[in-house]
Protein backbone atom coordinates (compact mmCIF):
# COMPACT_ATOMS: atom_id res chain seq x y z
CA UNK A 1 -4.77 -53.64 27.96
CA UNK A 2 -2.42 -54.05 25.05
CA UNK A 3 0.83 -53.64 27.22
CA UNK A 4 1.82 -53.91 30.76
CA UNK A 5 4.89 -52.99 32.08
CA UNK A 6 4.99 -54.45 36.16
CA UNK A 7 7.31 -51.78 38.34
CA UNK A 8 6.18 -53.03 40.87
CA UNK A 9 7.14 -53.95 44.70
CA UNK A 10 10.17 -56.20 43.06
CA UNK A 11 8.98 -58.45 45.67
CA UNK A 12 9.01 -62.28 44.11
CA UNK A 13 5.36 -63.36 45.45
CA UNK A 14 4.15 -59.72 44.18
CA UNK A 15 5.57 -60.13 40.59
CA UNK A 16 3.65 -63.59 40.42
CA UNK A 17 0.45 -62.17 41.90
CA UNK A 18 0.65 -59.24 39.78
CA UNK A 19 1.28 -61.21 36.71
CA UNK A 20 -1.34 -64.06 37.29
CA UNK A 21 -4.06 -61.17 37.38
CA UNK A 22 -3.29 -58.88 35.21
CA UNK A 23 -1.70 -61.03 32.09
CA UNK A 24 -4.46 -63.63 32.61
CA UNK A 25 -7.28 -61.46 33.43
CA UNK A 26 -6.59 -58.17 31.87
CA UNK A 27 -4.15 -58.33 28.88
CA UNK A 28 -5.76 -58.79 25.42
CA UNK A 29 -5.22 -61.24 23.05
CA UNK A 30 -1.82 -60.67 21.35
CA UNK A 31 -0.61 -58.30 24.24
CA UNK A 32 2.42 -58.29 25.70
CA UNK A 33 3.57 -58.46 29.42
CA UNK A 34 7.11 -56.80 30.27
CA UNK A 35 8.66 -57.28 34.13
CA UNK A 36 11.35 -55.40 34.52
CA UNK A 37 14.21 -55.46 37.38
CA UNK A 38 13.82 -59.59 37.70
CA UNK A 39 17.36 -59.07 38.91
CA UNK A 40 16.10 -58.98 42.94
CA UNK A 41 14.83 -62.54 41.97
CA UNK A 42 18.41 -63.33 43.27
CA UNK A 43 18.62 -60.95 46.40
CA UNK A 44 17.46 -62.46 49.45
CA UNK A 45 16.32 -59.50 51.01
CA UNK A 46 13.90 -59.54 48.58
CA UNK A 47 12.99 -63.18 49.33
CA UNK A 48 14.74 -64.13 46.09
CA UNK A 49 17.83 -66.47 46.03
CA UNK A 50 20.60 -68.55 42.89
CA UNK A 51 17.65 -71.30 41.63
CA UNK A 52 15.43 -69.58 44.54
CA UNK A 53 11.60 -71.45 44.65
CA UNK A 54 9.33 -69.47 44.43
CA UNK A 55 11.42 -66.68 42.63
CA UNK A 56 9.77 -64.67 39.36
CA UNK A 57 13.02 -66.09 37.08
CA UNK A 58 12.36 -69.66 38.39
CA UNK A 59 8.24 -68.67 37.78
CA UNK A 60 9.29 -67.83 34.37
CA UNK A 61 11.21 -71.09 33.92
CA UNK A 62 8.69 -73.23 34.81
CA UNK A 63 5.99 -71.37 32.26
CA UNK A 64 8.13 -72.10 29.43
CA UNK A 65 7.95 -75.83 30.17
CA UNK A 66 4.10 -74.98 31.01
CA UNK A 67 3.53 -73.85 27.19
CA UNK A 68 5.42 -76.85 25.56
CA UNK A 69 3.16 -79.16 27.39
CA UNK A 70 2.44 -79.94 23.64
CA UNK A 71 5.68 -80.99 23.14
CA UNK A 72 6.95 -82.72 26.25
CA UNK A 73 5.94 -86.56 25.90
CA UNK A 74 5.59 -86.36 30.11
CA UNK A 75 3.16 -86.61 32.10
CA UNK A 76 5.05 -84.71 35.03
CA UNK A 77 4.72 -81.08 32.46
CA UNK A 78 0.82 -80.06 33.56
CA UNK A 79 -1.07 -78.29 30.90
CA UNK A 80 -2.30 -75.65 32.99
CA UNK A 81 -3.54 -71.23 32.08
CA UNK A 82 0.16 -71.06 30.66
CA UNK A 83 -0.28 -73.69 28.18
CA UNK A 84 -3.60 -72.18 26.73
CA UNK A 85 -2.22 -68.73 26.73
CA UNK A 86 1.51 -67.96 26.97
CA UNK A 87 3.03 -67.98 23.50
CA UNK A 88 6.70 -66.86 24.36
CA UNK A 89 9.01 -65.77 27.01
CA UNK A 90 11.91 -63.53 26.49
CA UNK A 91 14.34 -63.51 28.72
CA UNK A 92 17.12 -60.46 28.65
CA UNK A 93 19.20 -59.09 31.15
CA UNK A 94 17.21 -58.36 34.00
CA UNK A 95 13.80 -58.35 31.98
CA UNK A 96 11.33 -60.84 31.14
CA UNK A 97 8.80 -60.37 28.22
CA UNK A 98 5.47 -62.69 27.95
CA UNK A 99 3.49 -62.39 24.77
CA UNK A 100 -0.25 -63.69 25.47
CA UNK A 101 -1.71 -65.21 22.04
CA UNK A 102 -4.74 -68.05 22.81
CA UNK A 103 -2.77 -71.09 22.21
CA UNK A 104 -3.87 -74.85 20.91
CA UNK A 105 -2.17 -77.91 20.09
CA UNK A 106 0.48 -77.48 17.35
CA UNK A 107 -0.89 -79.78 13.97
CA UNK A 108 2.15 -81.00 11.38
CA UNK A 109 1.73 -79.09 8.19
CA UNK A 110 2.11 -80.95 5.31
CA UNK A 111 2.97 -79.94 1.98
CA UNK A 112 3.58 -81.16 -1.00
CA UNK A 113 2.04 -84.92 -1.96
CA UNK A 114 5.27 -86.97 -1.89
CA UNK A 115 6.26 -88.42 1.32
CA UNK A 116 9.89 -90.14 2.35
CA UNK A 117 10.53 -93.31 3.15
CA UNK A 118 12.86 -93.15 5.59
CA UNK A 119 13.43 -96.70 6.61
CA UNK A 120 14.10 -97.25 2.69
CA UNK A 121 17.64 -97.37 3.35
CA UNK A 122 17.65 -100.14 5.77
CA UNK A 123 15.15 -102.38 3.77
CA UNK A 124 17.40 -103.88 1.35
CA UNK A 125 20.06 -105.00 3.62
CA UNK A 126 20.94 -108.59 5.18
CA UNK A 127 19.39 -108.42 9.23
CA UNK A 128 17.11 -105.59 7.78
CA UNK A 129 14.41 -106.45 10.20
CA UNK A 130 16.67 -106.25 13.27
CA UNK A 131 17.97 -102.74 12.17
CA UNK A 132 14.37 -101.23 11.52
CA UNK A 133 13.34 -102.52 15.00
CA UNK A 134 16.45 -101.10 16.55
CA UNK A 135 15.76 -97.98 14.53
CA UNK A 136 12.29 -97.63 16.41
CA UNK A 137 13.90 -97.80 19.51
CA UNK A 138 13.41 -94.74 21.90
CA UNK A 139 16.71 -95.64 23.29
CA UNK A 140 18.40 -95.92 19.99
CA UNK A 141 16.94 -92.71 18.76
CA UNK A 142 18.37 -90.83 21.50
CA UNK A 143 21.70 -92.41 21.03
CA UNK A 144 21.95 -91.54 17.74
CA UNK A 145 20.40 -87.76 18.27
CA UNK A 146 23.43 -87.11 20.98
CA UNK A 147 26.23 -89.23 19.03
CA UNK A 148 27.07 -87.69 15.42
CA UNK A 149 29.65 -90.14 15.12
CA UNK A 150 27.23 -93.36 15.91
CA UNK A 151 25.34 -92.18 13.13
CA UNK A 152 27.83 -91.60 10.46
CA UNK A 153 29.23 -95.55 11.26
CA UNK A 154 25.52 -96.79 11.05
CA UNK A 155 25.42 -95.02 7.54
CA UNK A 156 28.86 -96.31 6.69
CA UNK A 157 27.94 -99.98 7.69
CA UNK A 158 24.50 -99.92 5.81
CA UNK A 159 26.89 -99.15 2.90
CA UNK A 160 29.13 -101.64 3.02
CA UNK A 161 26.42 -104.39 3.62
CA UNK A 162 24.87 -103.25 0.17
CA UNK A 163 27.85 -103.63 -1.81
């Protein structure tokens, strides 16, 4: 099949079971797999539930983290079917839309035969080897990802120690 379009039961175990088989098993290569009325994953009467395990919107969740295992740098994200086969999830109002592609793991492209230096800046600068090993820091990184500011007084100190 090219296209599936589950209106089904609306029933949260259903939609997986549905899914697992037919997006796995039955979609081709470059299909896509639409489930529509995800809404009743929030109505208990339909076993659903706000943040409800076991729901198809908290199934859904979970696959996206599923097909950036490649990404994740932790061991708690399992590469499993997902992983090797989901390439994107769309989420809209009350609608979820899987497009099945066989995935691998992502390789940098490189282009282009000059590369940057970026610890360049820090190199010429008094305490030079303290800042580059601060700069490799995971918890430094991070810091400076979430703090603009941090980053624009780094730059401004590596400035002044230059002049």
């Amino acid at each position: 099949m090219d296209v599936v379009i589950d209106d089904g039961s609306h029933i949260p175990s259903h939609q997986r079971a549905t899914f697992e088989r037919l997006f796995y098993d039955n979609l081709k290569d470059g299909g896509f797999y639409v489930v529509e009325d995800c809404h009743t994953s929030y109505w208990r009467n339909y076993g659903g539930g706000y943040r409800r395990k076991g729901s198809f919107i908290e199934y859904s969740k979970q696959l996206v983290d599923e097909l950036n295992f490649w990404h994740a740098r932790d061991d708690k994200v399992p590469r499993t079917r997902a992983t090797d086969w989901v390439a994107s999830v769309t989420f809209y109002s009350s609608v979820i839309v899987f497009q099945k592609r066989a995935m691998t793991n992502p390789q940098p492209i490189w282009t282009g035969g000059r590369m940057l230096d970026l610890d360049a800046p820090f190199k010429d600068v008094h305490g030079s080897s303290v800042i580059l090993a601060l700069k490799k820091s995971e918890f430094i990184q991070a810091a400076v990802r979430r703090n603009p500011a941090l980053w624009r007084a780094m730059r401004r100190m590596m400035a002044m120690r230059r002049s």
